[in-house]
N, C-alpha and C. Protein backbone atom coordinates (compact mmCIF):
# COMPACT_ATOMS: atom_id res chain seq x y z
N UNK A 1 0.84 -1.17 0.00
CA UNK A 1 0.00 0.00 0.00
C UNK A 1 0.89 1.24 0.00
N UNK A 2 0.32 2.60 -0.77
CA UNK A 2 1.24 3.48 -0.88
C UNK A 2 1.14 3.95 0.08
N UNK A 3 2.23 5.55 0.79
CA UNK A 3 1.67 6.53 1.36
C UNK A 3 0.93 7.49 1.09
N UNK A 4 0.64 7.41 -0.15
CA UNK A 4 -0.81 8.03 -0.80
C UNK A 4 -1.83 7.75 -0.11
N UNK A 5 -2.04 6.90 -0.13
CA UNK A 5 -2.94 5.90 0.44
C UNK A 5 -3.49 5.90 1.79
N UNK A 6 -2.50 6.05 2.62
CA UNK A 6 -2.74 5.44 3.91
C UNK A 6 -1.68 7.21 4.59
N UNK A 7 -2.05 8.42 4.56
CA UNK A 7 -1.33 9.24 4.98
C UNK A 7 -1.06 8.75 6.78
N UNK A 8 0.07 8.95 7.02
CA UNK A 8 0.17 8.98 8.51
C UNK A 8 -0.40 10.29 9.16
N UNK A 9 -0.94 10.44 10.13
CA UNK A 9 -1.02 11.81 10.93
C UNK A 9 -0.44 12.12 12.06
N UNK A 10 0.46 12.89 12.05
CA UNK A 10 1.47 13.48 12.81
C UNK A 10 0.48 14.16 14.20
N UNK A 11 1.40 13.81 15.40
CA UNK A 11 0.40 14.06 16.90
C UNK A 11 1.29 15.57 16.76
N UNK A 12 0.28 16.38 17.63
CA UNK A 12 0.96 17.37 17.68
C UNK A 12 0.49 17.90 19.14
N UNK A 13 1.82 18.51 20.17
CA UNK A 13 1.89 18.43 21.31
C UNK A 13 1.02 19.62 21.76
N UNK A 14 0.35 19.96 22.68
CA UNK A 14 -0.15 21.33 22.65
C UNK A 14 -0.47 21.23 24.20
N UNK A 15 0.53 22.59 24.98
CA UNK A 15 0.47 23.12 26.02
C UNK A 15 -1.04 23.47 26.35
N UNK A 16 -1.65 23.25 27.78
CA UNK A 16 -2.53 24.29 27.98
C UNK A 16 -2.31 24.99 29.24
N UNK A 17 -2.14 26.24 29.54
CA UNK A 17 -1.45 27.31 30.57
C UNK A 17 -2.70 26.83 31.18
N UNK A 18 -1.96 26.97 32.35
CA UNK A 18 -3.48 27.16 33.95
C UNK A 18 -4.44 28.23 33.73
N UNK A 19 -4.14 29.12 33.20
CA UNK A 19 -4.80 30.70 33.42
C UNK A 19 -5.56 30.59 31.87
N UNK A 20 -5.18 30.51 31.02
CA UNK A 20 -5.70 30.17 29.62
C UNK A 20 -6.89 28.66 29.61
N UNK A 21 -6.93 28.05 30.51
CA UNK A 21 -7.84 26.57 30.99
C UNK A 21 -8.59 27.28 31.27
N UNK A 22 -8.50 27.92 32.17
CA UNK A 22 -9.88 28.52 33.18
C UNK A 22 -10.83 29.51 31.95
N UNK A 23 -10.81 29.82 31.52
CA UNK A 23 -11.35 30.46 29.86
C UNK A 23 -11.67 31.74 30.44
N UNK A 24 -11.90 33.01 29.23
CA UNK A 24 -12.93 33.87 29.45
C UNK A 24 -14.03 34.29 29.01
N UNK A 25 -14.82 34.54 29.54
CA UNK A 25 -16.03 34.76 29.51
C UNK A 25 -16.41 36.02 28.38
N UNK A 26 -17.37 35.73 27.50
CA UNK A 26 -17.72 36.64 26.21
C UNK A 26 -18.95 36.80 26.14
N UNK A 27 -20.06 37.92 26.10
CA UNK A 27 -20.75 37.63 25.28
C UNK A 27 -21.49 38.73 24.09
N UNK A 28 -19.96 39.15 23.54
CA UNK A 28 -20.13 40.23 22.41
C UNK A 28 -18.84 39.75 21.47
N UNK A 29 -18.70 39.45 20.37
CA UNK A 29 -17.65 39.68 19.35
C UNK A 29 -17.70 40.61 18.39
N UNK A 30 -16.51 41.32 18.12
CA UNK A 30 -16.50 42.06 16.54
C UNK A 30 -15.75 41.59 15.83
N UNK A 31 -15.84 41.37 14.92
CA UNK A 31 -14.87 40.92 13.86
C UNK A 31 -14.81 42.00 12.63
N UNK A 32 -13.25 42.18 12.12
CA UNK A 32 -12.86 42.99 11.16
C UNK A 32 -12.03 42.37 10.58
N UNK A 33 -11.72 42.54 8.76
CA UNK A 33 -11.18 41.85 8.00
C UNK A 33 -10.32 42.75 7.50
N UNK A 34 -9.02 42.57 6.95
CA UNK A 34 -8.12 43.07 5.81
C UNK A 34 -8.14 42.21 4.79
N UNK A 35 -7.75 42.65 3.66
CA UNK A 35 -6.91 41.32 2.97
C UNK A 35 -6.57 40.37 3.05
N UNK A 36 -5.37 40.31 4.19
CA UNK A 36 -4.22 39.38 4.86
C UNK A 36 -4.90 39.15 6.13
N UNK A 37 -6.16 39.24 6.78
CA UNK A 37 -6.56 38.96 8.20
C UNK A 37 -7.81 39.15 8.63
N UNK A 38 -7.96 38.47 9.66
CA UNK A 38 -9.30 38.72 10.39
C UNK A 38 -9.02 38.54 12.02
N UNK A 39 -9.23 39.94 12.19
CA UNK A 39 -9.32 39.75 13.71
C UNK A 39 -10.61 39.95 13.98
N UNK A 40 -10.30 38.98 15.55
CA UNK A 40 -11.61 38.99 16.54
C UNK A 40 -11.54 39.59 17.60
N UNK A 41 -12.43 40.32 17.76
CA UNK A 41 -12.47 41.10 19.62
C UNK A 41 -13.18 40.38 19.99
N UNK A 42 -12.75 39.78 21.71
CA UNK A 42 -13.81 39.21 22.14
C UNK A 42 -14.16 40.10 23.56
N UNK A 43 -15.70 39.94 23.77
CA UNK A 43 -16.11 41.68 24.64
C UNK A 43 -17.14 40.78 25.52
N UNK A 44 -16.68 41.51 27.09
CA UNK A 44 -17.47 40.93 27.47
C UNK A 44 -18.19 41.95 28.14
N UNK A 45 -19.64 42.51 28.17
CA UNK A 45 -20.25 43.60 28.20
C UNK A 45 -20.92 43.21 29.86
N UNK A 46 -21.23 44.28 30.87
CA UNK A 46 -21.98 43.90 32.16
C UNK A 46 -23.17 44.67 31.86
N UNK A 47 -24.47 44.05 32.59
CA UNK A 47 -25.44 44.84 32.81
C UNK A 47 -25.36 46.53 33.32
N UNK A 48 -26.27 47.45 32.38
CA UNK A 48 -25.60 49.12 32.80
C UNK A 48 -24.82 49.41 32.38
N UNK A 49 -23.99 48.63 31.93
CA UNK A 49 -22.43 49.72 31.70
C UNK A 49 -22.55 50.04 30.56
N UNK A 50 -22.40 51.12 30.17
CA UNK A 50 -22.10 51.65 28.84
C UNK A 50 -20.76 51.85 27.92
N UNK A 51 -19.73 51.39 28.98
CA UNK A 51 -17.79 50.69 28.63
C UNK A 51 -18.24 49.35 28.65
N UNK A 52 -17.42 48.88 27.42
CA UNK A 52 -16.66 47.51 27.44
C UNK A 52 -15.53 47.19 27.36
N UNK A 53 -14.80 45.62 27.73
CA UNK A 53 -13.67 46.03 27.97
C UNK A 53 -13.40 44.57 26.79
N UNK A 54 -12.43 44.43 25.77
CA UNK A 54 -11.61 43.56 25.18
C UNK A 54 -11.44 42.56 26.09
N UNK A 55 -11.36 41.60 26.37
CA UNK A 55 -10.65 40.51 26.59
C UNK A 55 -10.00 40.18 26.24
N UNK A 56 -10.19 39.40 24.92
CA UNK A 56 -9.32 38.48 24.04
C UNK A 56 -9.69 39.16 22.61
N UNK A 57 -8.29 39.01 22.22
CA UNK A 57 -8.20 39.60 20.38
C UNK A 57 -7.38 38.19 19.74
N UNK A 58 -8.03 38.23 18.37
CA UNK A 58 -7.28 36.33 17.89
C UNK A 58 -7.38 37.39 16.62
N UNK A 59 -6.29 36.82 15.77
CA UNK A 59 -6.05 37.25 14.47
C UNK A 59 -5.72 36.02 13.69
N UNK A 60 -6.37 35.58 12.98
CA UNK A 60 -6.29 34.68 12.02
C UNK A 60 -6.51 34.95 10.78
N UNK A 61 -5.26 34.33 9.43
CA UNK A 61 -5.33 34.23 8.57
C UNK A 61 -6.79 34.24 7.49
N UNK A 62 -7.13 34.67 6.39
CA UNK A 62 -8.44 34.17 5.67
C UNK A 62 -8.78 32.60 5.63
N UNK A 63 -7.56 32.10 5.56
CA UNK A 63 -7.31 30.52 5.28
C UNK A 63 -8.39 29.66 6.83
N UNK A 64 -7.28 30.49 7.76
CA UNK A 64 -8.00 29.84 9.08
C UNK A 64 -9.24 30.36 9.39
N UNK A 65 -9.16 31.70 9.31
CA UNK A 65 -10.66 32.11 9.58
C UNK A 65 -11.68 30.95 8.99
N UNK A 66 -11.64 30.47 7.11
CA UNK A 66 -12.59 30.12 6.93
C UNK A 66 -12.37 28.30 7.81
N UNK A 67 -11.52 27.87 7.52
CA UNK A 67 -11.68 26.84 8.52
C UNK A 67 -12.49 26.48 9.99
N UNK A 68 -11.66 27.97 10.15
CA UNK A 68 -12.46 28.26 12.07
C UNK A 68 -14.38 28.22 11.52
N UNK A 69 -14.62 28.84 10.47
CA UNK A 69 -15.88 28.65 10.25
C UNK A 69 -16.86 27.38 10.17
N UNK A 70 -15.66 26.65 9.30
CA UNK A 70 -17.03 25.80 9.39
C UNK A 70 -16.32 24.34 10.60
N UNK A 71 -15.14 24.49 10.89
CA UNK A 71 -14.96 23.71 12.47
C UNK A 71 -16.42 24.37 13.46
N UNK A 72 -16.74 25.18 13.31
CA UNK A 72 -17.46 26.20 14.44
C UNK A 72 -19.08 25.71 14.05
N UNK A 73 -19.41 25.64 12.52
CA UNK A 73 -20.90 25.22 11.71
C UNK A 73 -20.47 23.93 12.36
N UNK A 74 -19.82 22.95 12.11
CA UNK A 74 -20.15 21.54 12.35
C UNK A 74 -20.02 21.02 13.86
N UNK A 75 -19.24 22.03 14.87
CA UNK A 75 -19.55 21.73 16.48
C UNK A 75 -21.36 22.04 16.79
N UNK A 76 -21.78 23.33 16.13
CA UNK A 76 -23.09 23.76 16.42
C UNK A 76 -23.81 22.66 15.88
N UNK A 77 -23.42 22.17 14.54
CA UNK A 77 -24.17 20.94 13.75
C UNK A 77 -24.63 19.78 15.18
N UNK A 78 -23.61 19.46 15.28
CA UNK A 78 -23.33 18.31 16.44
C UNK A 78 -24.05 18.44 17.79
N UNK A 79 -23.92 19.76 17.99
CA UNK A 79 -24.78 20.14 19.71
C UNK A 79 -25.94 20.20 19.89
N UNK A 80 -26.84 20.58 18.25
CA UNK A 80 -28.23 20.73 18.00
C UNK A 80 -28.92 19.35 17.98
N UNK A 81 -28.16 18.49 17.25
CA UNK A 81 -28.53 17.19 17.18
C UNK A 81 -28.15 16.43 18.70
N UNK A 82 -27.45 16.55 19.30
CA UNK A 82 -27.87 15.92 20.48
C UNK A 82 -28.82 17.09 21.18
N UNK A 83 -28.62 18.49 21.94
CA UNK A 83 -29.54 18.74 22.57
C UNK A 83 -30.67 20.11 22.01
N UNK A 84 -30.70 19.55 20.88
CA UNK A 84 -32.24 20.54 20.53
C UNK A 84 -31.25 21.91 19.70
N UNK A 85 -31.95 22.14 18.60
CA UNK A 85 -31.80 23.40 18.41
C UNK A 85 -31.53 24.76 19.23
N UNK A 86 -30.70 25.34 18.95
CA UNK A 86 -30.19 26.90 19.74
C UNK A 86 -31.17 27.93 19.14
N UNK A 87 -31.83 28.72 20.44
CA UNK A 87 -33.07 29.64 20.12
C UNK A 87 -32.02 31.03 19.27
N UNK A 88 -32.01 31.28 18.22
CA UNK A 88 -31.26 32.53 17.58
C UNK A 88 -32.35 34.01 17.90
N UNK A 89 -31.94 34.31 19.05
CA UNK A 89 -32.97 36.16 19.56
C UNK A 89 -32.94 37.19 18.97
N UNK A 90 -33.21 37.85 18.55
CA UNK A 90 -33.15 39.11 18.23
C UNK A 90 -32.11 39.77 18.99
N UNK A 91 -31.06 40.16 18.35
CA UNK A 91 -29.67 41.03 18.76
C UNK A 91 -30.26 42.54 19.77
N UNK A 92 -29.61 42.50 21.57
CA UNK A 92 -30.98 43.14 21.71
C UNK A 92 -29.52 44.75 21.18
N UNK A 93 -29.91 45.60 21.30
CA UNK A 93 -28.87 46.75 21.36
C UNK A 93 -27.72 46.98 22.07
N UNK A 94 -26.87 47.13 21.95
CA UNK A 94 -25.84 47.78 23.18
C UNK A 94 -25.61 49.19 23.90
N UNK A 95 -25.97 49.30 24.44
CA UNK A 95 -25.55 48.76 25.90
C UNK A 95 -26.31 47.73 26.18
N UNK A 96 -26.22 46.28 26.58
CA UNK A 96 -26.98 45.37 26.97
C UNK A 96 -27.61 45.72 27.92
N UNK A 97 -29.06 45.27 28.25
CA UNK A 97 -30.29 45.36 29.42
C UNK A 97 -30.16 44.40 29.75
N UNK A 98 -30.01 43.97 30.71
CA UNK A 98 -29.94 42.45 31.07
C UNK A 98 -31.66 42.68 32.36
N UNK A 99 -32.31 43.80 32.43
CA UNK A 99 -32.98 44.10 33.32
C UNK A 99 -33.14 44.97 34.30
N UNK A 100 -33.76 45.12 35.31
CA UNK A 100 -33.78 45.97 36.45
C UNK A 100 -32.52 45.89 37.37
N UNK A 101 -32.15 47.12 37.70
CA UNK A 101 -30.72 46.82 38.37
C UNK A 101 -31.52 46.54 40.00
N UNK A 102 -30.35 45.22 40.28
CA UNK A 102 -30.37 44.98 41.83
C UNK A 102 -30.17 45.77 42.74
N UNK A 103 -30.69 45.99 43.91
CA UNK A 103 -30.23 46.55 45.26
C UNK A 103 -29.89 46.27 46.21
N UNK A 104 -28.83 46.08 47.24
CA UNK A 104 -28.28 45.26 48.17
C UNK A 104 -28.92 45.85 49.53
């Protein structure tokens, strides 16, 4: 049999930092494109506030971007089919309302 045939796939080692495990929390992205790139802001907005603050910025290639796309279509593919379709809401405005502010 050739190696045409039968490609081997190479393991590839990949660190994960303690602080980078623990993840952060998003729930706003922007994305902007050049030519040569696409970066992502990732924003995580609080109830009231009218500042947001960056978290995380990823810049990926067009190449990866479109990859990252449809890796990203076929995880959602996968999650719907085991637990139910994801309700898609109406984008509400920003500054987010998340509701009546609490009082202590």
């Amino acid at each position: 049999m050739s190696d045409q045939n039968n490609p081997k796939r190479e393991q590839i080692d990949i660190e994960l930092d303690e602080n980078v495990a623990e993840g952060t929390y998003s729930n706003l992205a922007i994305i902007n494109h050049s030519v040569s790139e696409f970066v992502v802001d990732f924003i995580s907005m609080m109830p009231g506030t009218p500042k947001a603050k960056v978290k995380s910025r990823i810049i990926l290639t067009p190449q990866h971007a479109k990859r990252f796309l449809k890796a990203l279509a076929d995880n959602v593919h996968r999650f719907e089919s085991a637990h139910g379709e994801i309700k898609d809401y109406e984008q509400p405005p920003v500054p987010l309302n998340f509701g009546p502010a609490g009082e202590a």
